[in-house]
C-alpha atoms as a PDB file:
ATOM      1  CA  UNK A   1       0.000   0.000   0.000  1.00  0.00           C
ATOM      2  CA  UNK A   2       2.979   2.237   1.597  1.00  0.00           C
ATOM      3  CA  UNK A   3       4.500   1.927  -2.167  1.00  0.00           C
ATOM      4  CA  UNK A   4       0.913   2.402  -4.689  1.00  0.00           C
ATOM      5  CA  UNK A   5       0.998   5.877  -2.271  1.00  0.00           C
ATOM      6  CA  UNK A   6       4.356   6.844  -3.072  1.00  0.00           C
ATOM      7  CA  UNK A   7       3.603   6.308  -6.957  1.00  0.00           C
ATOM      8  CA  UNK A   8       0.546   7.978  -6.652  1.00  0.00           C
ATOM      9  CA  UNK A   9       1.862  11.277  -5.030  1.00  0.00           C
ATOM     10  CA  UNK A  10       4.737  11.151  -7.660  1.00  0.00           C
ATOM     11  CA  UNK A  11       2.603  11.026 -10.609  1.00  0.00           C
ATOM     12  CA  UNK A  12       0.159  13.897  -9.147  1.00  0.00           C
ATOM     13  CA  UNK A  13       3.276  16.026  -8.542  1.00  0.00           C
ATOM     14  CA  UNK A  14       4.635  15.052 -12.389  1.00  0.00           C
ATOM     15  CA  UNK A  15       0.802  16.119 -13.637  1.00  0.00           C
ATOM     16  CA  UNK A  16       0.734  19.660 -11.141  1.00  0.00           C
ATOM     17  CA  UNK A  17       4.362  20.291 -12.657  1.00  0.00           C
ATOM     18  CA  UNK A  18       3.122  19.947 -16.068  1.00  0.00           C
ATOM     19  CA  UNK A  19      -0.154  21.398 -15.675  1.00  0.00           C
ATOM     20  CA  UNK A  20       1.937  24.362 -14.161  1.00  0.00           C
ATOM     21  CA  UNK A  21       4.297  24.949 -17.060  1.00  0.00           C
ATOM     22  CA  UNK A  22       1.945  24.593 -19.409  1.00  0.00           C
ATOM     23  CA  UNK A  23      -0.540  27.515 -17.932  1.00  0.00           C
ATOM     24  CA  UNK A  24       3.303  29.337 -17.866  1.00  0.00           C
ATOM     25  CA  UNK A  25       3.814  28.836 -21.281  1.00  0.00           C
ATOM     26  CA  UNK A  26       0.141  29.694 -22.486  1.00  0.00           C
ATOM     27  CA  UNK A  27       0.127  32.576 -20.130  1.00  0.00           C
ATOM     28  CA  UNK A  28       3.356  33.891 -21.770  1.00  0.00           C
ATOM     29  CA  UNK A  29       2.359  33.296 -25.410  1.00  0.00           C
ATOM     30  CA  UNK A  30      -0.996  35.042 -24.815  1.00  0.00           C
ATOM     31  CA  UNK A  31       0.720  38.139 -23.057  1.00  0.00           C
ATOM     32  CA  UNK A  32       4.009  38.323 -25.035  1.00  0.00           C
ATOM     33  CA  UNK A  33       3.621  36.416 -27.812  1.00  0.00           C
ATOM     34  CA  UNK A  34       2.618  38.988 -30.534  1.00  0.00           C
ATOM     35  CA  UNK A  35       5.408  41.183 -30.127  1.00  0.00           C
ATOM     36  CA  UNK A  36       8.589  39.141 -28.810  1.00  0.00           C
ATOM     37  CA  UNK A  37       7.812  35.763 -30.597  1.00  0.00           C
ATOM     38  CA  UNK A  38       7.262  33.517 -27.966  1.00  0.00           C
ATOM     39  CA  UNK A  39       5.021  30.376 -29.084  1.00  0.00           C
ATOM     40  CA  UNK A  40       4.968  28.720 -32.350  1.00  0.00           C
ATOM     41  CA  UNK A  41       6.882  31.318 -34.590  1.00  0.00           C
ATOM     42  CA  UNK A  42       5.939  31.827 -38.265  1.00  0.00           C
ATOM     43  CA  UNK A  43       6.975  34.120 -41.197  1.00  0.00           C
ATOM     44  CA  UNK A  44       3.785  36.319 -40.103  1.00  0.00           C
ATOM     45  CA  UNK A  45       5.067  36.718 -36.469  1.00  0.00           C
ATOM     46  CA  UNK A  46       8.570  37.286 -37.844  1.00  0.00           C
ATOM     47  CA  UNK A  47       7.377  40.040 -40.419  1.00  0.00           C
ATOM     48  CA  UNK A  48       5.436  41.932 -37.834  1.00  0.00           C
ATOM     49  CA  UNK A  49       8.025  41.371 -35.085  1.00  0.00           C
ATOM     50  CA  UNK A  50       7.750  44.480 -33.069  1.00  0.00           C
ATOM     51  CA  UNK A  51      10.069  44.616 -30.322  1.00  0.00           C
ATOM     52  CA  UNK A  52      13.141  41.895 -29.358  1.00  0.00           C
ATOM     53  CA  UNK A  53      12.436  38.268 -29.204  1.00  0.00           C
ATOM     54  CA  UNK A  54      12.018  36.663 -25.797  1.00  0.00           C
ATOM     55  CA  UNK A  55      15.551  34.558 -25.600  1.00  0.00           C
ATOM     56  CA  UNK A  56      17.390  38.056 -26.273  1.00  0.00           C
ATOM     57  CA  UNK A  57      15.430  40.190 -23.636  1.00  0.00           C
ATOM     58  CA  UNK A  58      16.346  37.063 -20.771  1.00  0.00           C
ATOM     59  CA  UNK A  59      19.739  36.981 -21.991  1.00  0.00           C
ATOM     60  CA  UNK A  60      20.305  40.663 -21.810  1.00  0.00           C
ATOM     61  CA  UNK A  61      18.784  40.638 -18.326  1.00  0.00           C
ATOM     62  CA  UNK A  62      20.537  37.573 -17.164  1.00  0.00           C
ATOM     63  CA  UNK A  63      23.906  39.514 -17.951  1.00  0.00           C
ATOM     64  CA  UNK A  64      22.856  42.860 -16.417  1.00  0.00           C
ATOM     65  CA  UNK A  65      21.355  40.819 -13.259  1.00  0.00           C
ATOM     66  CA  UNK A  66      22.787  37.582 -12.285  1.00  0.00           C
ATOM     67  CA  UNK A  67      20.770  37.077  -8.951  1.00  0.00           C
ATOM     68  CA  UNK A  68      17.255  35.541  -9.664  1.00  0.00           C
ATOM     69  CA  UNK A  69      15.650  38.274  -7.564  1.00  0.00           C
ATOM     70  CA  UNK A  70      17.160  40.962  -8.817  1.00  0.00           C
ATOM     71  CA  UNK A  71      16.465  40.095 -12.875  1.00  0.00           C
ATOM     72  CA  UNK A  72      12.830  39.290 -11.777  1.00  0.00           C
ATOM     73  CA  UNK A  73      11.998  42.769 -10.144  1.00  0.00           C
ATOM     74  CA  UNK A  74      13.837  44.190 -13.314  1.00  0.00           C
ATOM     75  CA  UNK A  75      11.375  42.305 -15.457  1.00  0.00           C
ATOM     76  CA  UNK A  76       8.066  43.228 -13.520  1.00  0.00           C
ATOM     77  CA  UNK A  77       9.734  46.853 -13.040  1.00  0.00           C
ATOM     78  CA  UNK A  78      10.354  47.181 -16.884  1.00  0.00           C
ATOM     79  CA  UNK A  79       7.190  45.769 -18.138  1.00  0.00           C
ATOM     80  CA  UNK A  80       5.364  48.123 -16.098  1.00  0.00           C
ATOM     81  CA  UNK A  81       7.022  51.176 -15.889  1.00  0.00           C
ATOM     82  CA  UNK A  82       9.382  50.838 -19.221  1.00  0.00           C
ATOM     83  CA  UNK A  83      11.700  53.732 -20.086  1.00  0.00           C
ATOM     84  CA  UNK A  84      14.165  54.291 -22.597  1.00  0.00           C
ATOM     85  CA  UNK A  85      17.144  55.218 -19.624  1.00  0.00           C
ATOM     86  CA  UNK A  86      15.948  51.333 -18.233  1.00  0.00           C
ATOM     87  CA  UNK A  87      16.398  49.760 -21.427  1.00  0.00           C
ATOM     88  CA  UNK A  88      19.400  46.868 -21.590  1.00  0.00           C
ATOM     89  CA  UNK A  89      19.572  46.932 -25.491  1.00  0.00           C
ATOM     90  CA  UNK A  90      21.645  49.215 -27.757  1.00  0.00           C
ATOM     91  CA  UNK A  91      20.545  52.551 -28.966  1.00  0.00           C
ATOM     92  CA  UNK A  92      20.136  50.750 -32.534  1.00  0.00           C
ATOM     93  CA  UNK A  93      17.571  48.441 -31.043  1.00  0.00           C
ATOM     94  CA  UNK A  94      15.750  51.207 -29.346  1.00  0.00           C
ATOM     95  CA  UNK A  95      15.590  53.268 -32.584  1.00  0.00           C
ATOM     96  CA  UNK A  96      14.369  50.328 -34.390  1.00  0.00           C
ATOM     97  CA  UNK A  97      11.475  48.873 -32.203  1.00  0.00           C
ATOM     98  CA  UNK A  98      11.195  51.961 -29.679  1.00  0.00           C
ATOM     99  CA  UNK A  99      10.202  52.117 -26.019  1.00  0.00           C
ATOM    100  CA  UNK A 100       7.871  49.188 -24.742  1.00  0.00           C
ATOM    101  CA  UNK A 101       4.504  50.453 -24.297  1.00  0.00           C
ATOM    102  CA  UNK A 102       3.335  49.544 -19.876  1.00  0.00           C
ATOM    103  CA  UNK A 103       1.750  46.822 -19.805  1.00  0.00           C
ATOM    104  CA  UNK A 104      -0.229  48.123 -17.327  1.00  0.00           C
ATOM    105  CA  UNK A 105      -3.719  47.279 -16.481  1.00  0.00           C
ATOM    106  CA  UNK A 106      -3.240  44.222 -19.394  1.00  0.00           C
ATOM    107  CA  UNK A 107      -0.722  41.878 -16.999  1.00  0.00           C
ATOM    108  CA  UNK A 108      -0.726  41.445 -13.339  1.00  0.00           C
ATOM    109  CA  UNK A 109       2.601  41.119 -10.738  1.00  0.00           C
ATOM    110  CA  UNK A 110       1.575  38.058 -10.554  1.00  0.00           C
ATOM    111  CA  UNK A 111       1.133  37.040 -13.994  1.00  0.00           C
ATOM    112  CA  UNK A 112       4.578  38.533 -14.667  1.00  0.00           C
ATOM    113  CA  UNK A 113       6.509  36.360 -11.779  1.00  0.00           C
ATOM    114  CA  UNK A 114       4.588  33.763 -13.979  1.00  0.00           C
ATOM    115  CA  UNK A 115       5.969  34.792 -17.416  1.00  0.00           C
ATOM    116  CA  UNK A 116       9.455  35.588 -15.635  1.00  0.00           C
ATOM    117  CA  UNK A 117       9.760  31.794 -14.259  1.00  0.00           C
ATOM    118  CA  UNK A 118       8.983  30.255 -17.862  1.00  0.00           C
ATOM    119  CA  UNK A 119      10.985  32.586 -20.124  1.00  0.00           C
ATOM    120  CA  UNK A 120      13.922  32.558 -17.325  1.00  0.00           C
ATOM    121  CA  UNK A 121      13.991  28.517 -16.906  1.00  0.00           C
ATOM    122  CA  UNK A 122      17.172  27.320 -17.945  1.00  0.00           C
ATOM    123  CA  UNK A 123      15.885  24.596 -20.309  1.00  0.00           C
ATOM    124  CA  UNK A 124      14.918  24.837 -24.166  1.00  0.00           C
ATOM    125  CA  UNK A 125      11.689  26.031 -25.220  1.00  0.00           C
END
């Protein structure tokens, strides 16, 4: 009995894990997914592509804040309250896709420690 438990609790953590990454992922591709090509990407998404993909924004914050809590409140900071003195890319990037309109009253703190955890996990997408 001791042992059908231990299988049991396993596979119900393996399906809230899952469950978990993919409301993550569907959260992410529903908030960020038109304008830093997160989710499926096709040659519409890439001809419309309106501000930096996803991988470049975490890797640019990864280098400018190595500490987990530090990148995150950068990322919640920036998405609400994004400047042009904040931003992490080059003044070419800027010029070509602008300042980041605040997301504001469209994505929650919440939603964005969400969003953060997915597009910051470590393995491929």
């Amino acid at each position: 009995m001791k042992k059908t438990s231990t299988i049991l609790s396993i596979l119900l953590l393996a399906s809230v894990n899952l469950y978990a990454e993919q409301t993550a992922e569907s959260l992410t591709v529903e908030k960020c997914g038109a304008c830093h090509l997160v989710g499926k990407i096709t040659k519409k998404k890439l001809k419309n592509m309106s501000a930096p993909p996803y991988w470049a924004l975490a890797k640019k914050i990864k280098i400018a804040f190595p500490k987990r809590e530090d990148s995150m409140n950068f990322f919640v900071d920036f998405t609400l309250n994004p400047t042009a003195e904040k931003m992490l890319f080059p003044k070419e990037t800027r010029d070509r896709y602008g300042v980041m309109p605040s997301q504001k009253g469209s994505v929650t703190q919440e939603e964005l420690k969400i969003i953060y955890t997915y597009v910051f996990s470590e393995k491929e997408k």
